[in-house]
C-alpha atoms as a PDB file:
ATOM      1  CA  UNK A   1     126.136 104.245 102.518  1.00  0.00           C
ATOM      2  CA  UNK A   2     123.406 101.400 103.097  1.00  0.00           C
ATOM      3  CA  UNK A   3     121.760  99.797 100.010  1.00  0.00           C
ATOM      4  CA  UNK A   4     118.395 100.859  99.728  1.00  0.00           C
ATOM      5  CA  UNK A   5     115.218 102.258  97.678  1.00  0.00           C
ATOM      6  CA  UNK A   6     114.116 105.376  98.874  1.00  0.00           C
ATOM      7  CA  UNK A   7     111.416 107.079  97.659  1.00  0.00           C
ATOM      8  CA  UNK A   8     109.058 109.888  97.841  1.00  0.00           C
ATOM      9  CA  UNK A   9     105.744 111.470  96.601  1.00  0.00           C
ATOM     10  CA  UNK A  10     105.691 114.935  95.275  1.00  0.00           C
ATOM     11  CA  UNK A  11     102.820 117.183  93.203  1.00  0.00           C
ATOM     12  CA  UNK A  12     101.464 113.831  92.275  1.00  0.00           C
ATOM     13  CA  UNK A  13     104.745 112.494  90.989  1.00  0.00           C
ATOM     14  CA  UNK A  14     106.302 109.433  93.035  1.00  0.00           C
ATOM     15  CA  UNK A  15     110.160 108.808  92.619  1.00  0.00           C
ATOM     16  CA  UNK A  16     112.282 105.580  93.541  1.00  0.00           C
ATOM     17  CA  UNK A  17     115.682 106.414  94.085  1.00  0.00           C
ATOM     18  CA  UNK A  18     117.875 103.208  93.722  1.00  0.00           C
ATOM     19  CA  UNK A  19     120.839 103.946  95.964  1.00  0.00           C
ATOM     20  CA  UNK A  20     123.931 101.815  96.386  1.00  0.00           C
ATOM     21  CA  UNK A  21     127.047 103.988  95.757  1.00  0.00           C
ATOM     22  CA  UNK A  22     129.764 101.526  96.396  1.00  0.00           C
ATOM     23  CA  UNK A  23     128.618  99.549  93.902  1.00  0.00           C
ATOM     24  CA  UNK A  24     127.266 101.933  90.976  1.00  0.00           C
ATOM     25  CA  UNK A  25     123.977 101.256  92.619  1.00  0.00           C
ATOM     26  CA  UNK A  26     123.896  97.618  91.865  1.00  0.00           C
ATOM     27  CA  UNK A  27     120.992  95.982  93.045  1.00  0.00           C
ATOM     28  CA  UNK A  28     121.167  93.731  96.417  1.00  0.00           C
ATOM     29  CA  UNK A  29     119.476  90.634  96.764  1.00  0.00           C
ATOM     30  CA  UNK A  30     117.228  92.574  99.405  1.00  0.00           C
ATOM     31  CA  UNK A  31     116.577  95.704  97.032  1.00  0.00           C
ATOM     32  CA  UNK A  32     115.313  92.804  94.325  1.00  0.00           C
ATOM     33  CA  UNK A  33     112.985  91.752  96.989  1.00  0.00           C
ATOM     34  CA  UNK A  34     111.329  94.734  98.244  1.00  0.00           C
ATOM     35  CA  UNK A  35     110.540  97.149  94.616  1.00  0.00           C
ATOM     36  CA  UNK A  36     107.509  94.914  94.312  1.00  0.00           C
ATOM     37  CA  UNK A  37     105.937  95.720  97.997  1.00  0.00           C
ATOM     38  CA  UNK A  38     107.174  99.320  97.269  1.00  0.00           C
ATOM     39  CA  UNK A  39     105.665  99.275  93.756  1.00  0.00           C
ATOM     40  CA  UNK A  40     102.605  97.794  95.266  1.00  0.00           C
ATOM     41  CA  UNK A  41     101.439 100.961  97.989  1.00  0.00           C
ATOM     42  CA  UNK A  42     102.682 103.528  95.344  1.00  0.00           C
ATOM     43  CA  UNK A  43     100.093 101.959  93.020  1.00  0.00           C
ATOM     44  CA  UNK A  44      97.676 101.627  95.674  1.00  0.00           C
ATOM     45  CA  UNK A  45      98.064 105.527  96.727  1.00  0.00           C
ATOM     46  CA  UNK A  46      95.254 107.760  94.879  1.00  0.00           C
ATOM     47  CA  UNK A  47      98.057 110.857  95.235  1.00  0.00           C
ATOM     48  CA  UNK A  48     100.459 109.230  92.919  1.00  0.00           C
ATOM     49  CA  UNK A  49      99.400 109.624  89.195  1.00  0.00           C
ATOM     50  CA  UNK A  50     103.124 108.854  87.822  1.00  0.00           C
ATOM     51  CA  UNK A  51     106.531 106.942  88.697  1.00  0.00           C
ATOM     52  CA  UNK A  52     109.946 107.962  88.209  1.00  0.00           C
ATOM     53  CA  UNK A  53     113.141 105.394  88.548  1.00  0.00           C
ATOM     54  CA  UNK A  54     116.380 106.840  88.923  1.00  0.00           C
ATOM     55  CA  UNK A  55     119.521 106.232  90.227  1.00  0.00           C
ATOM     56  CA  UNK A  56     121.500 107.696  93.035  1.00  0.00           C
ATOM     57  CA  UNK A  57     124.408 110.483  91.814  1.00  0.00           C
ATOM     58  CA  UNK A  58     125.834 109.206  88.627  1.00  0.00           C
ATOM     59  CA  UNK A  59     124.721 105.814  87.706  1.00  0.00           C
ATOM     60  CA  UNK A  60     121.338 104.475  87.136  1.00  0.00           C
ATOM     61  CA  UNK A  61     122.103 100.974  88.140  1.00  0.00           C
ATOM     62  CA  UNK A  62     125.015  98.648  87.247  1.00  0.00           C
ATOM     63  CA  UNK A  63     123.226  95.304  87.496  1.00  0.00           C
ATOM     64  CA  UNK A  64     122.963  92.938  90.355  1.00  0.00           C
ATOM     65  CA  UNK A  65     125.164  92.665  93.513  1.00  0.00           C
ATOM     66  CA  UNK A  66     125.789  89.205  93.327  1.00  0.00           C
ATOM     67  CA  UNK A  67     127.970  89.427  96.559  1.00  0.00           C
ATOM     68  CA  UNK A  68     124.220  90.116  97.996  1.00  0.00           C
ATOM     69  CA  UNK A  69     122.934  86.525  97.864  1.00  0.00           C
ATOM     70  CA  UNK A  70     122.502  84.321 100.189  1.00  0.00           C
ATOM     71  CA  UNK A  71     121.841  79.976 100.352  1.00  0.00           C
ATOM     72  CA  UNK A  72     120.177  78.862  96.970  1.00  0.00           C
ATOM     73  CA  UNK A  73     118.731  82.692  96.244  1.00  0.00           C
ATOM     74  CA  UNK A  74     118.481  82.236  92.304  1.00  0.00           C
ATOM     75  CA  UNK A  75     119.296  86.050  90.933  1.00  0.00           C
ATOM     76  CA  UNK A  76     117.768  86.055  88.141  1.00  0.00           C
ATOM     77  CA  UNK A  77     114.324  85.158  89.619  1.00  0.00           C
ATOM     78  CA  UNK A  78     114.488  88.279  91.653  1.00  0.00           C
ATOM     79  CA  UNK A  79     115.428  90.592  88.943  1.00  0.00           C
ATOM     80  CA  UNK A  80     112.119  88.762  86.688  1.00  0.00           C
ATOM     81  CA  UNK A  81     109.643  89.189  89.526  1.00  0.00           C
ATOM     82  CA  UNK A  82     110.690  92.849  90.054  1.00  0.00           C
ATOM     83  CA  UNK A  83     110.779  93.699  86.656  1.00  0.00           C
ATOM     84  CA  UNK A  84     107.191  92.109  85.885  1.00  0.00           C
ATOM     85  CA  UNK A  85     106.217  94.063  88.660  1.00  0.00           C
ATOM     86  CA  UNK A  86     107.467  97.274  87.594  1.00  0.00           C
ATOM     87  CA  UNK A  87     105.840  96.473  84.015  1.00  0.00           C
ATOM     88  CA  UNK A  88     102.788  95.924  85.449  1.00  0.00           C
ATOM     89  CA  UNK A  89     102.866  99.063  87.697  1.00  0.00           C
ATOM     90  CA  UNK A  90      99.021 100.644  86.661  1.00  0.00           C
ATOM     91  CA  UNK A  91     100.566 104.308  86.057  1.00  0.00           C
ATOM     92  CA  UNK A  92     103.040 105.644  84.191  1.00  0.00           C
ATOM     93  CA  UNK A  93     106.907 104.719  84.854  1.00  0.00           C
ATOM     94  CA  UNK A  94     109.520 106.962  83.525  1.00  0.00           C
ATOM     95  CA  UNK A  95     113.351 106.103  83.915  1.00  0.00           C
ATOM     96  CA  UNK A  96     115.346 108.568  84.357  1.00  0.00           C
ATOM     97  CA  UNK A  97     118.982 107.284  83.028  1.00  0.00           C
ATOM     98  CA  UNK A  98     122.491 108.581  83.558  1.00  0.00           C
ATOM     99  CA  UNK A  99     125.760 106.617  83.604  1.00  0.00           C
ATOM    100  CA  UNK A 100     125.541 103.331  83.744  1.00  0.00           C
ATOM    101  CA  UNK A 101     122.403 101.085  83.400  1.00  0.00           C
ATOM    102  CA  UNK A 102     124.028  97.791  82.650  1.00  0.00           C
ATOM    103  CA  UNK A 103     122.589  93.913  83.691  1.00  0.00           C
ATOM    104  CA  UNK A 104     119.589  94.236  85.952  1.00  0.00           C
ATOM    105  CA  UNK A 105     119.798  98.096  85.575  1.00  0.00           C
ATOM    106  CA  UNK A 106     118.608  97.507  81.707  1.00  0.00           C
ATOM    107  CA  UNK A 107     116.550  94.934  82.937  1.00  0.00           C
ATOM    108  CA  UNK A 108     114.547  97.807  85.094  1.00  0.00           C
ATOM    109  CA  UNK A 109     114.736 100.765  82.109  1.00  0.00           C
ATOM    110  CA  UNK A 110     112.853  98.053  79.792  1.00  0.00           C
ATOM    111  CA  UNK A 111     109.884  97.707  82.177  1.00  0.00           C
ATOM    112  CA  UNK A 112     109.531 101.330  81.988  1.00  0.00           C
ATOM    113  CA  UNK A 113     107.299 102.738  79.911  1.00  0.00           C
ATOM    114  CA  UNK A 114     109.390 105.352  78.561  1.00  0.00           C
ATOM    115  CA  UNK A 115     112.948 106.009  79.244  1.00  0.00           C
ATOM    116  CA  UNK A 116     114.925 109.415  79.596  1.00  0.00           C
ATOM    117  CA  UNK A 117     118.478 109.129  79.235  1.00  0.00           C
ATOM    118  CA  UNK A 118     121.372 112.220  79.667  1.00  0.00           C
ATOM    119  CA  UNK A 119     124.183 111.745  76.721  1.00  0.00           C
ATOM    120  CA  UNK A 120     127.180 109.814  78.528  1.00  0.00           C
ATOM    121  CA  UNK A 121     125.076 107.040  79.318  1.00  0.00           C
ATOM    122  CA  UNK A 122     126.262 103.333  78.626  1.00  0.00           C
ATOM    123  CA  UNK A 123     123.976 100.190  77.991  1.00  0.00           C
ATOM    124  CA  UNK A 124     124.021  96.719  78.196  1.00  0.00           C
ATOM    125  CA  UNK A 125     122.650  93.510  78.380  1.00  0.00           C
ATOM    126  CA  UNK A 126     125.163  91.139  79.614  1.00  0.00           C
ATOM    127  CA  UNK A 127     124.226  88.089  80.819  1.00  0.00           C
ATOM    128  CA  UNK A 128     126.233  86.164  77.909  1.00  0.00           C
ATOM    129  CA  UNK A 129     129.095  87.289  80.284  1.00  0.00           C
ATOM    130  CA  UNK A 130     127.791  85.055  82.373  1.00  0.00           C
ATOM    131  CA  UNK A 131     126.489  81.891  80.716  1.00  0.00           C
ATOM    132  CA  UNK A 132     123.309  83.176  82.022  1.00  0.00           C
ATOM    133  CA  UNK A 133     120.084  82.026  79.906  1.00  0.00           C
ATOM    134  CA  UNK A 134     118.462  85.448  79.955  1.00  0.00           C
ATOM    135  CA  UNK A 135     114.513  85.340  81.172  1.00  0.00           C
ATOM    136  CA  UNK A 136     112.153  84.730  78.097  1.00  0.00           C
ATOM    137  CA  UNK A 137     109.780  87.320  79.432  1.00  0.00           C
ATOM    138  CA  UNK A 138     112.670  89.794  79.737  1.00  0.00           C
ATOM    139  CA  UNK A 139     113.905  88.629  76.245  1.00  0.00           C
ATOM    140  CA  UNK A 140     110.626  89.149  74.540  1.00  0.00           C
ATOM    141  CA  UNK A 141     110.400  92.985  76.227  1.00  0.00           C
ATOM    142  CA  UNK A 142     113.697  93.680  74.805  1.00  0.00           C
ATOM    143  CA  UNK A 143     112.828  92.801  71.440  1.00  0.00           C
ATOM    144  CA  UNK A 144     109.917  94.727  71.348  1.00  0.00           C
ATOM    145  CA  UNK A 145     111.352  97.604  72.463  1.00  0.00           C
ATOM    146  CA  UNK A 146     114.212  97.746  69.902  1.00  0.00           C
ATOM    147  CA  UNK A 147     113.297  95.136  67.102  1.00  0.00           C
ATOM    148  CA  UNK A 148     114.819  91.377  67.012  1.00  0.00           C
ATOM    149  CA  UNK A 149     117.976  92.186  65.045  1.00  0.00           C
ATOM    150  CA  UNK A 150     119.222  94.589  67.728  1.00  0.00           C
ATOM    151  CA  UNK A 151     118.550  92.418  70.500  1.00  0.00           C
ATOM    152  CA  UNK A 152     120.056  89.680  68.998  1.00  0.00           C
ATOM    153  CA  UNK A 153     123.183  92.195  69.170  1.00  0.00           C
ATOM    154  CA  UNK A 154     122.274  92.913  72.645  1.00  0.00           C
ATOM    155  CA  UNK A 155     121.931  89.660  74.087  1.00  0.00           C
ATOM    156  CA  UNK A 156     124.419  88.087  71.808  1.00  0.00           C
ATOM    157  CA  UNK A 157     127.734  89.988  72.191  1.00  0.00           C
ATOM    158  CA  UNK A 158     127.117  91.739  75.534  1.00  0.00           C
ATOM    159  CA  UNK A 159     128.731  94.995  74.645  1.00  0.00           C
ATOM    160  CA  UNK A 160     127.895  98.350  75.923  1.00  0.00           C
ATOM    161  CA  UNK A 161     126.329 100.853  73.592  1.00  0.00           C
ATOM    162  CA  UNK A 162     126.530 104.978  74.253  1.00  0.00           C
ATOM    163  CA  UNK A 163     123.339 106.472  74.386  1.00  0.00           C
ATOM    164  CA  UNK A 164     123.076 107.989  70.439  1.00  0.00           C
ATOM    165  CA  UNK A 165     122.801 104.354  69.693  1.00  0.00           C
ATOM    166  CA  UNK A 166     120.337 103.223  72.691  1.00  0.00           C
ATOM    167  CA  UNK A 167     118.167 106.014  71.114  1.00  0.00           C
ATOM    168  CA  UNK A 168     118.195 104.861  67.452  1.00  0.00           C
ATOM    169  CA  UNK A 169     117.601 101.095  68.175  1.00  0.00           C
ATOM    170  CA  UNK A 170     114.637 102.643  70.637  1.00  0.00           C
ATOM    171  CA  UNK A 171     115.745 101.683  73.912  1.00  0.00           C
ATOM    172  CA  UNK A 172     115.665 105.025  74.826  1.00  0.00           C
ATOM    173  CA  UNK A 173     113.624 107.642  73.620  1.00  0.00           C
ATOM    174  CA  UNK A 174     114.899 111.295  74.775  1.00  0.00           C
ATOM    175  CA  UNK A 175     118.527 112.108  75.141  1.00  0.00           C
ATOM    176  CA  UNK A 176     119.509 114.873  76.851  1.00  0.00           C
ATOM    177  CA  UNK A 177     122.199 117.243  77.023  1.00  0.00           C
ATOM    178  CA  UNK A 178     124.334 116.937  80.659  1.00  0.00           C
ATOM    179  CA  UNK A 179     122.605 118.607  83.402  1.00  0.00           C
ATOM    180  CA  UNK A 180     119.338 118.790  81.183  1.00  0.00           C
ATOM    181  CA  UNK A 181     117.638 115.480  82.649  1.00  0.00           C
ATOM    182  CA  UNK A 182     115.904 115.952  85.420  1.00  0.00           C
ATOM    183  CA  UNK A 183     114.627 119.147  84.540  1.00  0.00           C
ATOM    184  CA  UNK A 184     113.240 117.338  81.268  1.00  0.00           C
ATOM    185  CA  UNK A 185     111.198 114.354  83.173  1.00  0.00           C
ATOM    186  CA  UNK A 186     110.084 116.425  85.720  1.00  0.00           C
ATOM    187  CA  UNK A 187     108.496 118.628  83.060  1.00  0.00           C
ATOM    188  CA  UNK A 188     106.945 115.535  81.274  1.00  0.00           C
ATOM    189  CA  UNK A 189     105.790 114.316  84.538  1.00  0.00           C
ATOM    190  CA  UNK A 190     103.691 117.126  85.079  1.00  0.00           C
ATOM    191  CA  UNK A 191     102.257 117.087  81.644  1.00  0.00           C
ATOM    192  CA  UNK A 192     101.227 113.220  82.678  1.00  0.00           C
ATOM    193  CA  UNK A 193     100.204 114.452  86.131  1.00  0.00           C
ATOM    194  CA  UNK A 194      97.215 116.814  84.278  1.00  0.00           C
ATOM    195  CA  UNK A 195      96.479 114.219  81.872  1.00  0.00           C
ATOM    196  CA  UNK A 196      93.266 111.677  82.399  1.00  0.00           C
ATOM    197  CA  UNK A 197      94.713 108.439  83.856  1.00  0.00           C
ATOM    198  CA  UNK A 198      91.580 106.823  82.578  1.00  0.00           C
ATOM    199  CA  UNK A 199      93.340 107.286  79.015  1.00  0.00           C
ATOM    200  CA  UNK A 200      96.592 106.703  80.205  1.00  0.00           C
ATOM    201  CA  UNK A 201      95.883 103.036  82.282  1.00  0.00           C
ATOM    202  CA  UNK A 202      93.917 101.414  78.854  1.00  0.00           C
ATOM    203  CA  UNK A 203      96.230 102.397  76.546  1.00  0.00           C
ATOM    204  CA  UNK A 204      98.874 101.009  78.973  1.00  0.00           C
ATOM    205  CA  UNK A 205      96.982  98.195  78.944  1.00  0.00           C
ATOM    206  CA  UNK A 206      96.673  97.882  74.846  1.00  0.00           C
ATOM    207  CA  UNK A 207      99.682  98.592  74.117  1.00  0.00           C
ATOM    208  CA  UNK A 208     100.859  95.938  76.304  1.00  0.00           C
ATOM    209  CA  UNK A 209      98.948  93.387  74.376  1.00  0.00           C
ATOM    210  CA  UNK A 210      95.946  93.179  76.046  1.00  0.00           C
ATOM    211  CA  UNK A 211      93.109  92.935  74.106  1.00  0.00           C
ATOM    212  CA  UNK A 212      90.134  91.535  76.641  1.00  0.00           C
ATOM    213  CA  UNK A 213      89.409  94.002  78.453  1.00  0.00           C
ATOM    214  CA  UNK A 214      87.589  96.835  75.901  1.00  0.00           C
ATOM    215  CA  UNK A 215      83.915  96.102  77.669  1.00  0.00           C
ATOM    216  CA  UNK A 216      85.767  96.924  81.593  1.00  0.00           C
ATOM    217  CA  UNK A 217      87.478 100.362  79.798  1.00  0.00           C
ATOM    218  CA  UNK A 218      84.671 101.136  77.955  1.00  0.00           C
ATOM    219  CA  UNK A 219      82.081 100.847  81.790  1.00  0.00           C
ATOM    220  CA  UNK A 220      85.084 103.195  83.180  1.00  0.00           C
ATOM    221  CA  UNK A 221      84.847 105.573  80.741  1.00  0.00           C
ATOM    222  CA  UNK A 222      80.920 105.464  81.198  1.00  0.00           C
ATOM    223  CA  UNK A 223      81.181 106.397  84.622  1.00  0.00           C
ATOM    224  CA  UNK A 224      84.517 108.015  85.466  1.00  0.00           C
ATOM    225  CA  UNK A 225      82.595 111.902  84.120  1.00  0.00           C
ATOM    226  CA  UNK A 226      86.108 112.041  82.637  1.00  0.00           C
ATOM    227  CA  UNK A 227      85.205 112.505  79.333  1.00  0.00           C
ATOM    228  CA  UNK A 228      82.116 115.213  79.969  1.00  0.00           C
ATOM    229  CA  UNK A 229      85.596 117.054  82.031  1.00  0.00           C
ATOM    230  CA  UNK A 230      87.079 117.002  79.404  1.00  0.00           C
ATOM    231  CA  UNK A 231      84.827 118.523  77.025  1.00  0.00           C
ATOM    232  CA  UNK A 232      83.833 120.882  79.019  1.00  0.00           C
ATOM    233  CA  UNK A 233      87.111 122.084  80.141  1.00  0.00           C
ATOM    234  CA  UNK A 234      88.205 122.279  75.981  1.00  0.00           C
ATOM    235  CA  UNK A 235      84.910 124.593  75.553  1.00  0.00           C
ATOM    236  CA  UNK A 236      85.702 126.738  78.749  1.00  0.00           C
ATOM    237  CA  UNK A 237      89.184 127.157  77.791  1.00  0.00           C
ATOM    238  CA  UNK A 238      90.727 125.918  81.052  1.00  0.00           C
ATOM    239  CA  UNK A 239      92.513 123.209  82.251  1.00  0.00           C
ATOM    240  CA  UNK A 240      91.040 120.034  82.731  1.00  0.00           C
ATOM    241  CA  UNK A 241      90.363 118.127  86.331  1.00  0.00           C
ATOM    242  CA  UNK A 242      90.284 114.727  85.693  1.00  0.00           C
ATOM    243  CA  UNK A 243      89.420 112.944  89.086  1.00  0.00           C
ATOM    244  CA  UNK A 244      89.079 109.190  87.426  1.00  0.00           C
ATOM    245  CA  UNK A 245      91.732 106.860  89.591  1.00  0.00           C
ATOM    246  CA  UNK A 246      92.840 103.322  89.454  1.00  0.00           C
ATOM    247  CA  UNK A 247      90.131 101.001  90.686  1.00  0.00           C
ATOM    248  CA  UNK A 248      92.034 100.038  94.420  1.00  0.00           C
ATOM    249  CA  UNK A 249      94.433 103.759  94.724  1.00  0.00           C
END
């Protein structure tokens, strides 16, 4: 089958599919190159309120193709430029992780803001395999997701860890039993889906470290009428409809 990202849009929920079965959905040098455009009209459509990245059948991703490059095509600068991109995504990004997610795969489940993985899953960060100086940007993510010392072990040795492990150092943060997964995010997508993006687009921001912008989120919240839904939906006893979107969806 052809090496691709598919995707679709569903109930408000967008899913990338990263599909490359002869090679445990390894990335090509062309997938690299296209998730930002792709990332970039998902963000840009007022329908989608949440992302989910998975992988085709069994794997979430295995890395990078390297077989996939072409003339002086530098890898690694393709896997940092999607990956930013993916981090910066406005919205929320689940992963959705089963099998391997190993190289670039890893790479991708970092940038996420929160990732689900199904027990059976390996990780690993292996570019000391390769003599490969790994990105500083994706270095820093790592550590922050799972603390310097297990990085360190990450980057350092290049082994792959099962899942219990990936969700004690914090590199993932559900585990579920097989055949529980997608039933799980799809849930927690919907609870995102009714939730004010307003709330959810600062904090994304804040918790990524930006700290410039409370005057901007404070003039949204002034005139998004998110908060008076809100209030008024917790006194009426019904569900809120939060209609506040990303500035450019």
């Amino acid at each position: 089958m052809e090496a691709q990202l598919m995707h679709s849009v569903t109930d408000g929920v967008a899913t990338i599919v990263i599909s490359h079965p002869a090679k445990r959905n390894a990335m090509t040098a062309a997938m690299w190159r296209d998730l930002p455009g792709l990332l970039a009209g998902l963000a840009a459509d007022p329908e989608v309120r949440v992302l989910v990245l998975t992988g085709a059948g069994a794997t979430f991703c295995a890395g990078a193709d390297i077989s996939s490059l072409t003339g002086d095509e530098d890898p690694q600068r393709l896997a940092v430029a999607a990956e930013e991109a993916l981090a910066a995504f406005p919205k929320p990004v689940l992963a959705a992780i089963r099998g391997y997610c190993v190289g670039g795969g890893s790479q991708l489940a970092a940038a996420c803001d929160l990732r689900f993985a199904e027990e059976g899953a390996s990780f690993g960060v292996t570019p000391a395999k390769l003599g490969i100086v790994y990105a500083a940007s994706s270095t820093r993510r790592l550590a922050a997701l799972v603390g310097p010392a297990a990085a360190k072990h990450l980057l350092f040795s290049a082994d792959l860890i099962d899942a219990e492990r990936a969700l004690r150092v914090g590199l993932v943060d559900e585990l579920l039993p097989a055949g529980e997964l997608d039933k799980r995010v799809a849930e927690f997508a919907r609870t995102l889906v009714s939730r004010s993006q307003l709330t959810q687009a600062a904090a994304k921001e804040f918790v990524g470290g930006r700290t410039d912008r409370d005057a901007y989120w404070a003039e949204q919240a002034r005139g998004s009428g998110d908060t008076a839904e809100g209030v008024a939906a917790f006194l009426e006893r019904r569900a809120p409809r939060f209609e506040w979107t990303v500035p450019g969806a």
